[in-house]
Protein backbone atom coordinates (compact mmCIF):
# COMPACT_ATOMS: atom_id res chain seq x y z
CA UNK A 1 99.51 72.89 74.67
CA UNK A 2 98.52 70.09 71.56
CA UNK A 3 96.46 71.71 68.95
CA UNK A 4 93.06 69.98 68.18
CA UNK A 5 94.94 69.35 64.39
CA UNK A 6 97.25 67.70 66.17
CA UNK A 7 94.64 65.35 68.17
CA UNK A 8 92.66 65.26 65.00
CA UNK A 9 95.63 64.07 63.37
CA UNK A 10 96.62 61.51 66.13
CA UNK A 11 92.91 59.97 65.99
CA UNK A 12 92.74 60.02 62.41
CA UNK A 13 96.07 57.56 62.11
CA UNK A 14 94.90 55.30 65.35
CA UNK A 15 91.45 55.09 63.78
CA UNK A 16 92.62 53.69 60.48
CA UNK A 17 94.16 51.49 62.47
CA UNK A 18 91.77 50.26 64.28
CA UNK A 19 89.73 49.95 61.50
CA UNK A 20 91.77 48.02 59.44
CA UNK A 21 91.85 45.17 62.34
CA UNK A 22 87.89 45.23 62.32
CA UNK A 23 87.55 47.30 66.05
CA UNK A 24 85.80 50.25 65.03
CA UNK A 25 82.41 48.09 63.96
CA UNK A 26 81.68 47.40 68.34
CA UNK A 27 80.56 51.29 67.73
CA UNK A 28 78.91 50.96 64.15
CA UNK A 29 76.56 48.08 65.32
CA UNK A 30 76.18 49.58 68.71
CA UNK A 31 72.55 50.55 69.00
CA UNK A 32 73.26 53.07 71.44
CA UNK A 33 76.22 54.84 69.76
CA UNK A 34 75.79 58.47 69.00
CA UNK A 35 75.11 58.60 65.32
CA UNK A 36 78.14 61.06 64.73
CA UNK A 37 80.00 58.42 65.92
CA UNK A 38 78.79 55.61 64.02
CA UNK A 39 79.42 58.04 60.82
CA UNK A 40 83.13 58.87 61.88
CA UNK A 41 83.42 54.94 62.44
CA UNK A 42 82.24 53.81 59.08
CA UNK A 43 84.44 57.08 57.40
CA UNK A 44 87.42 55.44 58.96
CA UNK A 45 86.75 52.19 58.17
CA UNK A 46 85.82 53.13 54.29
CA UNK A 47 88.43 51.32 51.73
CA UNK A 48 90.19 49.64 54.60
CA UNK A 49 88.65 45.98 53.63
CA UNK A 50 88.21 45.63 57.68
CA UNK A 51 87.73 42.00 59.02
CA UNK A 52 84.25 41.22 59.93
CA UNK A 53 85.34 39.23 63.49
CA UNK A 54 86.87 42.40 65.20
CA UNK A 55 91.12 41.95 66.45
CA UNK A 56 91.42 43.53 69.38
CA UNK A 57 94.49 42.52 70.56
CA UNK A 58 96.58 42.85 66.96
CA UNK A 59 95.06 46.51 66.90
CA UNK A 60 96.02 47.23 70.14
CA UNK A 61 99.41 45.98 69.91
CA UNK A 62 100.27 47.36 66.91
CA UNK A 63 99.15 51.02 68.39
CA UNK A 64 101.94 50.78 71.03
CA UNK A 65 102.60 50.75 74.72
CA UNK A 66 99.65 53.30 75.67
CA UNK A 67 97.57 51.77 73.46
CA UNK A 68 98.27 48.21 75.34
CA UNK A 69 97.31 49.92 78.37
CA UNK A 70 94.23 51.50 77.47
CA UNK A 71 93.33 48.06 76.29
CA UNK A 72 93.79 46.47 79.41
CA UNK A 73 91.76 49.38 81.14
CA UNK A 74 89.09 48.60 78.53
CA UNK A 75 89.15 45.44 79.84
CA UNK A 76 87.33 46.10 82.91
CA UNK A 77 84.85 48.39 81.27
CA UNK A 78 82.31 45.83 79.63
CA UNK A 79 79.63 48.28 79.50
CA UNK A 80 81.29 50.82 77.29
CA UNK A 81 82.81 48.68 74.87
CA UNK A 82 80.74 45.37 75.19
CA UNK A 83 81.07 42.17 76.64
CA UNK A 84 83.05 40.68 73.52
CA UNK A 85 85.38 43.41 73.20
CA UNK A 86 86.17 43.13 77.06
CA UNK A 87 86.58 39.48 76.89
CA UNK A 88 88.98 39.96 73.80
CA UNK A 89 91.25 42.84 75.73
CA UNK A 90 91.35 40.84 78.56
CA UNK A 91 93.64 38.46 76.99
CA UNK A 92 95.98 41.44 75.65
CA UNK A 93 99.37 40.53 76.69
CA UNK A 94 101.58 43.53 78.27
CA UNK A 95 104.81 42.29 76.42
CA UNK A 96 106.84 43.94 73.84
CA UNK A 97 110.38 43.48 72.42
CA UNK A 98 113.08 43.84 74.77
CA UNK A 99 115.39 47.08 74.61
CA UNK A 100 119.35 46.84 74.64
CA UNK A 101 121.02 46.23 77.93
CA UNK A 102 123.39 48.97 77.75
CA UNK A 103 120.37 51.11 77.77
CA UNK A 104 118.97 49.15 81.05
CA UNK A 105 121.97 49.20 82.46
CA UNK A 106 122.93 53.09 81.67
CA UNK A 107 119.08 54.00 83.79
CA UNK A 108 120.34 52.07 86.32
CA UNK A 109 123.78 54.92 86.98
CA UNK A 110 121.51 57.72 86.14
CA UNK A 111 119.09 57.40 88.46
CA UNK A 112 121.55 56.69 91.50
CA UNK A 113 124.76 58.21 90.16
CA UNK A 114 127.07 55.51 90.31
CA UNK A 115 128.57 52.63 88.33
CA UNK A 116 125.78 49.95 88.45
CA UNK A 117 128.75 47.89 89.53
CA UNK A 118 128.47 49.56 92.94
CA UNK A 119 125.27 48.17 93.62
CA UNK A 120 124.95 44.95 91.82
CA UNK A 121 127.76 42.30 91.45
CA UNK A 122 126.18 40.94 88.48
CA UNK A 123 123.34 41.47 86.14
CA UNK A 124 122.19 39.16 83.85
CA UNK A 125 121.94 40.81 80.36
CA UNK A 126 118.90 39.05 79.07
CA UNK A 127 115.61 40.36 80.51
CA UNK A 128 113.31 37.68 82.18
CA UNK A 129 110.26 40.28 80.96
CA UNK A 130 109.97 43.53 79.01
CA UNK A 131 106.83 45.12 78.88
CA UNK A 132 105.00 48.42 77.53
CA UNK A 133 106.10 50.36 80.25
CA UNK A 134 109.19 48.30 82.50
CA UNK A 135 112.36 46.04 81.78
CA UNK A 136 113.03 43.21 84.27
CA UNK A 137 116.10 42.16 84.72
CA UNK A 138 117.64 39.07 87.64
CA UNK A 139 120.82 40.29 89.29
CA UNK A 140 122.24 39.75 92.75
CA UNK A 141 123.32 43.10 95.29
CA UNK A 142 126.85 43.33 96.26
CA UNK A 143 125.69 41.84 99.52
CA UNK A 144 124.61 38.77 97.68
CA UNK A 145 121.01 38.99 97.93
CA UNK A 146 118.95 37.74 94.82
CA UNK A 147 116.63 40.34 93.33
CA UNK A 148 114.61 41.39 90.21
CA UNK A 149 115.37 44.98 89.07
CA UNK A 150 112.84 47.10 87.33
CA UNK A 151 113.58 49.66 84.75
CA UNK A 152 111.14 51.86 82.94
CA UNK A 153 111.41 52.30 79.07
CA UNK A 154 113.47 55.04 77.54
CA UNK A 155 110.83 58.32 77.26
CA UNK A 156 108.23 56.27 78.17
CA UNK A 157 106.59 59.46 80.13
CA UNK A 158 106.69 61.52 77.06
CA UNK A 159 105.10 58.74 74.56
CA UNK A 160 102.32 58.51 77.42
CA UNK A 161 101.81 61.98 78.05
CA UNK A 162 101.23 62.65 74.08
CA UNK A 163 98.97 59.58 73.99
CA UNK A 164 96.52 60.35 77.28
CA UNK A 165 96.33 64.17 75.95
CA UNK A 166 94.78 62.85 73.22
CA UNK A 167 92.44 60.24 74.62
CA UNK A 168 91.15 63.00 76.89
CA UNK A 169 90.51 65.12 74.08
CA UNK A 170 88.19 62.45 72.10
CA UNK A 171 86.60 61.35 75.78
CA UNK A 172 85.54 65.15 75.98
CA UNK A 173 84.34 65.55 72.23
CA UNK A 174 82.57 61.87 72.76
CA UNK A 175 80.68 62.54 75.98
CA UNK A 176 79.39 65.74 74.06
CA UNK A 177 77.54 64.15 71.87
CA UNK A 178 75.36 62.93 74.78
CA UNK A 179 73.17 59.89 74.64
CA UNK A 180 74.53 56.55 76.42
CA UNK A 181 78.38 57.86 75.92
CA UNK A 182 77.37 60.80 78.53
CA UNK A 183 76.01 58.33 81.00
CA UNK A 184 79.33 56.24 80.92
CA UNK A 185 81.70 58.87 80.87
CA UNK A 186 84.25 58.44 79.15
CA UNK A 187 86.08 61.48 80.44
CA UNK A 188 85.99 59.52 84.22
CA UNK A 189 87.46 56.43 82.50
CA UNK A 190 90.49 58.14 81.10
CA UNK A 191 90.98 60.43 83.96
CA UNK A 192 91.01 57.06 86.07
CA UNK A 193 93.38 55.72 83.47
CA UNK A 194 96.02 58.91 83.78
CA UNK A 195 95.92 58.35 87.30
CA UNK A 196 96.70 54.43 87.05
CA UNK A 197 99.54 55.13 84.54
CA UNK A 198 101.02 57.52 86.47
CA UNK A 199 100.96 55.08 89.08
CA UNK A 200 102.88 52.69 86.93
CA UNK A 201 105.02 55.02 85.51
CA UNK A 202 106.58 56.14 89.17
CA UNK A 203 108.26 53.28 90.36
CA UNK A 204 108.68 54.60 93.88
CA UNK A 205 104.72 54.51 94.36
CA UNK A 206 104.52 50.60 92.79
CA UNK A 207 107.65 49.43 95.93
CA UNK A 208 104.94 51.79 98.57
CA UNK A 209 101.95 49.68 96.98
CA UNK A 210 103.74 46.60 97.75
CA UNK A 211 105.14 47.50 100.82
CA UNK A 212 101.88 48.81 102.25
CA UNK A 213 99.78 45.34 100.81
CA UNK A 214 102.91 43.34 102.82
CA UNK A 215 101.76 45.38 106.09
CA UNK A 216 98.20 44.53 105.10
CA UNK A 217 98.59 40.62 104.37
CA UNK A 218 100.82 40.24 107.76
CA UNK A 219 97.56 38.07 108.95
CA UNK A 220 97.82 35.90 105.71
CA UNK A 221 100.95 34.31 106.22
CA UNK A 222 100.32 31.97 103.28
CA UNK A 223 100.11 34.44 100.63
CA UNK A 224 104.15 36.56 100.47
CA UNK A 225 104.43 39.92 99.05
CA UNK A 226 108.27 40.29 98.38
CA UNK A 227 110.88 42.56 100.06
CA UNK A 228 111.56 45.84 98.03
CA UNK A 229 115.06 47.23 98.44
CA UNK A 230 114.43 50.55 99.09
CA UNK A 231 118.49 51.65 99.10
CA UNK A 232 118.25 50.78 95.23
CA UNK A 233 114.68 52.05 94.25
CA UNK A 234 113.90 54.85 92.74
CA UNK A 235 111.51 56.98 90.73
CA UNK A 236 112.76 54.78 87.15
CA UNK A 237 113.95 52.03 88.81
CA UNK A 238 112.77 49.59 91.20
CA UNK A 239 114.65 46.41 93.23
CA UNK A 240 112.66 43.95 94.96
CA UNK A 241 113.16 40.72 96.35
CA UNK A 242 113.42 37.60 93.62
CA UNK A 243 110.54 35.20 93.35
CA UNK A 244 111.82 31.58 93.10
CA UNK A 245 108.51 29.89 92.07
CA UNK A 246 106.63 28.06 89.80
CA UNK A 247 104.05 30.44 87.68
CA UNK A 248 100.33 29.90 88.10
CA UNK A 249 100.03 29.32 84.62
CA UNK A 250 102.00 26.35 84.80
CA UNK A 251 99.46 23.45 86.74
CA UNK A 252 101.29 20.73 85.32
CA UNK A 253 104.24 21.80 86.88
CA UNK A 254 102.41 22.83 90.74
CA UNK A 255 101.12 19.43 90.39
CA UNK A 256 104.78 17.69 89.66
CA UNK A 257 106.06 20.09 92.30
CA UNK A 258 103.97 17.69 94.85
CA UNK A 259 101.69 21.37 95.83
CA UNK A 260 98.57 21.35 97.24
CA UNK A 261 96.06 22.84 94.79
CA UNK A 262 93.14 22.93 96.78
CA UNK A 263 95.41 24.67 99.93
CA UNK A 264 97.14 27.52 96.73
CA UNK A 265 93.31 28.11 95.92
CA UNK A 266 92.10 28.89 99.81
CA UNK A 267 95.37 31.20 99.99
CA UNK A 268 94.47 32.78 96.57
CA UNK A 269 91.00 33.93 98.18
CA UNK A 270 91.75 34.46 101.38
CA UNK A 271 94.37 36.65 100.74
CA UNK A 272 92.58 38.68 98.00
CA UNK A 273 89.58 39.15 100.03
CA UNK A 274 91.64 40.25 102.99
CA UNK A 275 92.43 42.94 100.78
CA UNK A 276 89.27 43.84 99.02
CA UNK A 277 87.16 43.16 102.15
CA UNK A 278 88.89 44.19 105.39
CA UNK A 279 91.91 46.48 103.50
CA UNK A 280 89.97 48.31 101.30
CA UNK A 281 93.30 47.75 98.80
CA UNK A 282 93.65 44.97 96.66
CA UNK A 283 96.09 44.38 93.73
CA UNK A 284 94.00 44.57 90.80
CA UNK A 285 96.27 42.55 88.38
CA UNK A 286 96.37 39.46 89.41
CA UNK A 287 96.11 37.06 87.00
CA UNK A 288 98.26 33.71 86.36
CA UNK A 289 101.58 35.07 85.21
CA UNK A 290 101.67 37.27 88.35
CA UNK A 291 100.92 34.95 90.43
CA UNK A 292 103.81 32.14 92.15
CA UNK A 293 103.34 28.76 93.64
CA UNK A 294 106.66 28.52 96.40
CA UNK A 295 107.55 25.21 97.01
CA UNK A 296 106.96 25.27 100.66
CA UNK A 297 102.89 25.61 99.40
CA UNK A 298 102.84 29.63 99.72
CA UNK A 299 101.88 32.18 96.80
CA UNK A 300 103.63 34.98 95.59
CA UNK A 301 102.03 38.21 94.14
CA UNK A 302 104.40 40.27 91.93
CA UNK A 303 103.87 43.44 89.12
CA UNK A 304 101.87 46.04 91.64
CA UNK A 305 101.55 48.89 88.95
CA UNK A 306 97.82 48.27 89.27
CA UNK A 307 96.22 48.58 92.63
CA UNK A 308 92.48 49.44 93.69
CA UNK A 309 90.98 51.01 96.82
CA UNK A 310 87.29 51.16 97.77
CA UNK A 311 86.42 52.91 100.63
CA UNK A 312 84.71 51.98 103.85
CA UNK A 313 81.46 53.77 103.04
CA UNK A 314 81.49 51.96 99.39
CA UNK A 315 82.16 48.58 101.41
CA UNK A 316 79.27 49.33 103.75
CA UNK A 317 76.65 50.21 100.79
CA UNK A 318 78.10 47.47 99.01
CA UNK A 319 77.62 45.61 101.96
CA UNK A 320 74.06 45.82 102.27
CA UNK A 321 73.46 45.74 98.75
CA UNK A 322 74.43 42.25 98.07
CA UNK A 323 72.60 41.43 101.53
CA UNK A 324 69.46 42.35 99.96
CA UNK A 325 69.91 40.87 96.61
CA UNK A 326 71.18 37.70 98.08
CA UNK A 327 67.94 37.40 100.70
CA UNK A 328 65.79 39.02 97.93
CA UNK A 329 64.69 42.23 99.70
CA UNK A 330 65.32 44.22 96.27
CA UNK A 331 62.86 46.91 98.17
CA UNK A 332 65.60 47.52 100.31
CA UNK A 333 68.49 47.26 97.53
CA UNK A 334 65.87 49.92 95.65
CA UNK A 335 65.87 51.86 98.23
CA UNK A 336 69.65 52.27 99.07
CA UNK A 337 70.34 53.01 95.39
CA UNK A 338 67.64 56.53 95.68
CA UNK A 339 69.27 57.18 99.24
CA UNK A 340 73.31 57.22 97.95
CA UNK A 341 71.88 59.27 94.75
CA UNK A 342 72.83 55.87 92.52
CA UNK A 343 69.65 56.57 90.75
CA UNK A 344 68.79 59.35 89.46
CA UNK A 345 65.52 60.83 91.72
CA UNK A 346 63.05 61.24 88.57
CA UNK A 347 63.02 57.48 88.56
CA UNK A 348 59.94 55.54 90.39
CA UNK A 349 61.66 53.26 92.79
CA UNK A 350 58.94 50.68 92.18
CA UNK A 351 60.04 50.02 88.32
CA UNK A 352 63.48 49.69 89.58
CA UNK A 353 62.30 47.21 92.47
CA UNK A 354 61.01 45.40 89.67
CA UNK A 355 64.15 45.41 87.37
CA UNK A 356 66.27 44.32 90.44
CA UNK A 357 63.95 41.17 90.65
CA UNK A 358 64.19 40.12 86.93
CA UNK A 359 68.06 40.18 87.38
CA UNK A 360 68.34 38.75 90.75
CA UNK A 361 65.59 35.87 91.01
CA UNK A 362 67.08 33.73 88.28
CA UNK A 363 70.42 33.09 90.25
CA UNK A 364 68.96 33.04 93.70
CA UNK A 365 69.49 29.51 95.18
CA UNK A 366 72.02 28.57 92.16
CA UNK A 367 75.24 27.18 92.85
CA UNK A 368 78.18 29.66 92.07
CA UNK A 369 79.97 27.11 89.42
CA UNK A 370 76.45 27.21 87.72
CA UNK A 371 75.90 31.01 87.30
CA UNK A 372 76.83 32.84 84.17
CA UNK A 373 78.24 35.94 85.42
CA UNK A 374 78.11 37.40 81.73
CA UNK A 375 74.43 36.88 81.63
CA UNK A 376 74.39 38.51 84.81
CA UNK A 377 76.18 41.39 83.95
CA UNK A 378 73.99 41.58 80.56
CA UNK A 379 71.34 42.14 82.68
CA UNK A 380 72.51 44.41 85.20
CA UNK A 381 74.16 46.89 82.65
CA UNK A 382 70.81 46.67 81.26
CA UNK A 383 69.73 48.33 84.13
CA UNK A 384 72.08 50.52 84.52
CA UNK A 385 71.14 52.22 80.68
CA UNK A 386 67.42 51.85 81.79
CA UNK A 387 67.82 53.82 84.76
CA UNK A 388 70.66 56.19 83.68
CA UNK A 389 72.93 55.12 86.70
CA UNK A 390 76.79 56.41 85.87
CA UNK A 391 79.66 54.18 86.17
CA UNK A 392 81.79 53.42 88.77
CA UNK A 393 85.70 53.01 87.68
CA UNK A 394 86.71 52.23 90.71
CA UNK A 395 84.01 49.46 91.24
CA UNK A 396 84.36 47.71 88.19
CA UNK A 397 87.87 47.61 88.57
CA UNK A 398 86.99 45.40 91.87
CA UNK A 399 84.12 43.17 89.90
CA UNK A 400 87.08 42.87 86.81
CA UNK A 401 89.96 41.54 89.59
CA UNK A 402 87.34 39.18 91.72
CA UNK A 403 86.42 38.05 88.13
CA UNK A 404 89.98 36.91 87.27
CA UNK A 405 90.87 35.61 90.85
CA UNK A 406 87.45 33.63 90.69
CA UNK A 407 89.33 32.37 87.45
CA UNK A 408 92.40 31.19 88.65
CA UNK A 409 91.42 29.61 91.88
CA UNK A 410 88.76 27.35 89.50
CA UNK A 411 92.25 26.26 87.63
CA UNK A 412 93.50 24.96 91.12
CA UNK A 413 90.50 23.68 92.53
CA UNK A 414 87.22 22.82 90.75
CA UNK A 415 85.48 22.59 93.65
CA UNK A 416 86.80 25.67 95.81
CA UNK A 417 83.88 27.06 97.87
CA UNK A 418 84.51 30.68 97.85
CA UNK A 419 81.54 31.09 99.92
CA UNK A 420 83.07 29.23 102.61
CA UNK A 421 86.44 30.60 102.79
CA UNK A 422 85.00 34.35 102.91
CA UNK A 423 82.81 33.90 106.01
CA UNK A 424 85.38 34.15 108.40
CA UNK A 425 87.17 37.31 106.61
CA UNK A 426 83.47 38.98 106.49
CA UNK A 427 82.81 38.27 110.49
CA UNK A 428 86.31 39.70 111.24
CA UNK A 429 85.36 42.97 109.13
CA UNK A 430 81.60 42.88 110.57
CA UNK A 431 83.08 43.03 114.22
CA UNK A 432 85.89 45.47 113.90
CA UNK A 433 83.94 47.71 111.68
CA UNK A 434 79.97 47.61 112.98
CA UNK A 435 80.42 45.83 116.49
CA UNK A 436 80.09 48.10 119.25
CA UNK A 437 83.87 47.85 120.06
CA UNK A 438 83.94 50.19 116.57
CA UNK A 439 80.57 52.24 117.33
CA UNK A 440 82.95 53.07 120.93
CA UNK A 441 85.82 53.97 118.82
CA UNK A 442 84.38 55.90 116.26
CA UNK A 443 82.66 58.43 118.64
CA UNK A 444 86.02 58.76 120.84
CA UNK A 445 87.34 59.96 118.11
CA UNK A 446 84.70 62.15 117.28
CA UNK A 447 84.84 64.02 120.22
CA UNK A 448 88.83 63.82 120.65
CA UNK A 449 88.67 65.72 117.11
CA UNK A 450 85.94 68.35 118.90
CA UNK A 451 88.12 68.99 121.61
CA UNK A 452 91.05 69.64 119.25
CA UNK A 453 89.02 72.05 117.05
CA UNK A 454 87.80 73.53 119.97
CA UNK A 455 90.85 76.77 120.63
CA UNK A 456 90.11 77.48 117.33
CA UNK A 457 86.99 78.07 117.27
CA UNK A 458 86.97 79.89 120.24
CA UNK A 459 89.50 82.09 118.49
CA UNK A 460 86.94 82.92 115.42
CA UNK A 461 84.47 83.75 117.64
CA UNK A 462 86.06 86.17 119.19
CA UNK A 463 87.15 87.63 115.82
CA UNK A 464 83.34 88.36 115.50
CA UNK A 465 83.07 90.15 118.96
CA UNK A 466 82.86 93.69 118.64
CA UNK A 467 85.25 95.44 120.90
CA UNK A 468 82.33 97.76 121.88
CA UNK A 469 78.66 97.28 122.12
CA UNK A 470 77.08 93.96 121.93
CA UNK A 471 77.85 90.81 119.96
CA UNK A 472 76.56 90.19 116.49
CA UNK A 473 74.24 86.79 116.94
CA UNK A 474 76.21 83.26 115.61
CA UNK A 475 75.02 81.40 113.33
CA UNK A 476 73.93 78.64 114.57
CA UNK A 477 75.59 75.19 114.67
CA UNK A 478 74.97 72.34 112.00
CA UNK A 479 74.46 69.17 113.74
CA UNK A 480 76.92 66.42 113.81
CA UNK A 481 75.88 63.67 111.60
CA UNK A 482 75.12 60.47 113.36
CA UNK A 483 77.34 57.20 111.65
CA UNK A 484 74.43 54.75 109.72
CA UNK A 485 76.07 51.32 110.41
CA UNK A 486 75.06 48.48 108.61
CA UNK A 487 73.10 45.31 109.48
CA UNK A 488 75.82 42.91 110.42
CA UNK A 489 73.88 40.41 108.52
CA UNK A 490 74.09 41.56 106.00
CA UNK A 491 77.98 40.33 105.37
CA UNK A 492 76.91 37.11 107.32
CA UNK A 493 74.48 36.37 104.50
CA UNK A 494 77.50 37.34 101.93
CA UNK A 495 79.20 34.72 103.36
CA UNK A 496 76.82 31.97 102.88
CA UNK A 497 74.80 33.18 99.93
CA UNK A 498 76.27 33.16 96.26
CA UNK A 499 79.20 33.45 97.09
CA UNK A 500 82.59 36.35 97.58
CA UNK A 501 82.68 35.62 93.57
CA UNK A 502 79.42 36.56 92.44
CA UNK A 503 79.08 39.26 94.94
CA UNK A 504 81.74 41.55 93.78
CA UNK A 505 80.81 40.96 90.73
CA UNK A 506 77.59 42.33 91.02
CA UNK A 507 79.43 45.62 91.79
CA UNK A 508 79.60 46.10 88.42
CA UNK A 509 76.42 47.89 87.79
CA UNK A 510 76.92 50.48 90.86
């Protein structure tokens, strides 16, 4: 177990760094930092001759791969670090200086204990990426198939496990100090974290993530998740099928390549919100350099280290949520915040009627292209201090990926109409999920799981039966409760109010 000296110790050195790039003044200036930790921040920062324009991405890049990661989980957390410090991390690039290929190549025969030879009849010995965590190399099977080969860094585990065991330590000591930090817990945000790198840092769970988004996507033809070669995967190594395309981040070359842009940007969205909407599991990096134009006019998703899931019941208050915000029955948004415990009950739902309205009647009627989502967001993390409503990882990592989607389907088409694409999607989910066909379904299977439980029940009872005399009265039986299903409208009005964009966005302040 790490001693606090040795967390101290850890902190101490990562603070002066991020002092000296100017990072530590976003919790000096913040008005609703703890004043222990606006003391610690200006200690650090003392003799350091800080910047005043903060660096985020030198100071996380020069802290090292965890650092790079935490960075890029800051990213999507706008209301614990700010909106400029989120903007900033968002850029932070997950690339480092390659390591030797005899080192690559050396993983590659430990983790399947064989000459590399025996798989792969060639492997070319310059990396086509290295990043904080993985080393990608192009190579072809012995069977002559093309594929990318992923190999995680040598004692990358360890130099993450030291790293998180810290950050949970400060999260812990932070949230102590109560105040705004409490509300946002920080603890939550690096527990998510552990659980995303560990994600990443198990290569067999990134080839199930894109093998189970492949089964998902089989109705979005357009939009290819490749092949993983399961025979050469493992937990430090992973083989998939080779992308042959032209990078998102690249127009000028879609656009020599003869490619539809407008048709890329409908397959961007559809597929994504075939994911988000109807999957409930969406790939939650996918920004440019992920992303591939093919030239028969498909896209190609690669890196799958990052994936989200939102369950149905979050979908269906979501749902109705954005129904009412969108229609402007914030009574009715009010009320569904009190009634899933969003709000804290010694709050009057009247004031927060009101505060709905002051954020959601300016963009009501307005064009998506011509709403400012970080004014939005201003306003609705506004709220959320107001009303001490916690944070929801899990849903800001869904606003942060719609955000950057929204983003990259503007760089193909100017004039996409997300609105218009999602309305189909949002009918298919309405009827499968709160038509009567499911109503039908869902209470089959209610009572096929009755019957089931049924023997054993029977058998506990009798466990309570005396052998002699009579029986000791049961308890009686809680009620079964009763599914609350939606108002169908209330997706039909998602699809042709603000828009798919906007709307997840506005999951941010749940």
């Amino acid at each position: 177990m790490t001693s606090d000296f040795t967390h101290l110790r850890r902190i101490i050195g990562w603070g002066r760094t991020l002092a000296r790039h100017g990072v530590l003044r976003v919790f000096e200036t913040n008005p609703h930092s703890p004043p222990a930790l606006r003391r610690l921040a200006r200690l650090a920062r003392f003799g350091t001759f800080a910047p005043t324009e903060p660096k985020y991405v030198e100071a996380f890049r020069a802290l090292g791969p965890a650092a790079i990661k935490l960075g890029q989980a800051l990213a999507t957390r706008p209301d614990l670090i700010g909106e400029d410090a989120a903007r900033e991390l968002a850029k932070l690039q997950d690339d480092l200086d390659p390591y030797p290929f005899e080192i690559f190549k050396a993983s590659i025969e430990e983790a399947f204990g064989c000459p590399a030879d025996s798989l792969f009849s060639h492997i070319d010995e310059t990396p086509v990426g290295s990043a904080s965590i993985a080393q990608v190399h192009k190579a072809v099977t012995t069977e002559g198939r093309t594929v990318a080969i992923k190999v995680l860094r040598p004692h990358i585990e360890d130099d993450f496990e030291r790293a998180i065991s810290t950050y949970e330590w400060a999260a812990i000591h932070i949230e102590r100090m109560g105040g705004e930090f409490s509300r946002l817990r920080p603890r939550a945000t690096i527990a998510y974290f552990r659980r995303w790198v560990e994600r990443e840092l198990n290569l067999r769970m990134e080839a199930a993530s894109a093998s189970e988004l492949a089964d998902q996507l089989t109705a979005e033809p357009g939009f290819v998740i490749p092949e993983i070669d399961w025979q050469r995967t493992a937990r430090r190594v992973m083989t998939i099928e080779w992308i042959d395309g032209i990078k998102m981040t690249d127009i000028a070359a879609v656009d020599a390549a003869g490619l539809d842009r407008r048709a890329l940007a409908g397959i961007l969205v559809r597929g994504f919100l075939r994911q988000a909407i109807i999957a409930g599991f969406f790939h939650a990096d996918l920004h440019q350099g992920n992303l591939f134009a093919l030239p028969d006019g498909r896209i190609a998703a690669i890196d799958f280290g990052i994936m989200g899931r939102i369950d149905t019941k979050a979908r269906l208050w979501l749902a109705e949520i954005l129904g009412g915000l969108i229609t402007g029955n914030y009574a009715r948004v009010a009320e569904i915040h009190f009634e899933a415990g969003y709000v804290p009950a010694h709050h009057n739902i009247g004031e927060f009627t009101t505060a709905l309205r002051s954020v959601g009647e300016p963009i009501r009627g307005l064009p998506v292209k011509d709403i400012s989502i970080g004014n939005m967001l201003d306003g609705l993390f506004a709220i959320t201090r107001q009303f001490d409503m916690q944070t929801q990882p899990h849903l800001l990592l869904l606003q942060k990926t719609m955000v950057m989607v929204e983003g990259v389907a503007y760089a193909l088409d100017p004039d996409v109409n997300m609105s218009v694409i999602a309305a189909p999607l949002i009918e298919e989910w309405s009827r499968d999920e709160l038509g009567p066909e499911a109503v039908i379904a869902d209470g089959l299977i209610r009572n096929a799981r009755t019957l089931a439980e049924f023997p054993d029940f029977m058998r506990r009872v009798m466990t309570l039966v005396p052998k002699e005399g009579g029986a000791p009265p049961l308890p009686p039986l809680a009620p079964m409760p009763e599914p609350q299903p939606m108002h169908r409208s209330a997706w039909m009005l998602l699809g042709t109010g603000l828009g798919a964009a906007l709307a997840l966005a506005l999951a941010a302040f749940l």
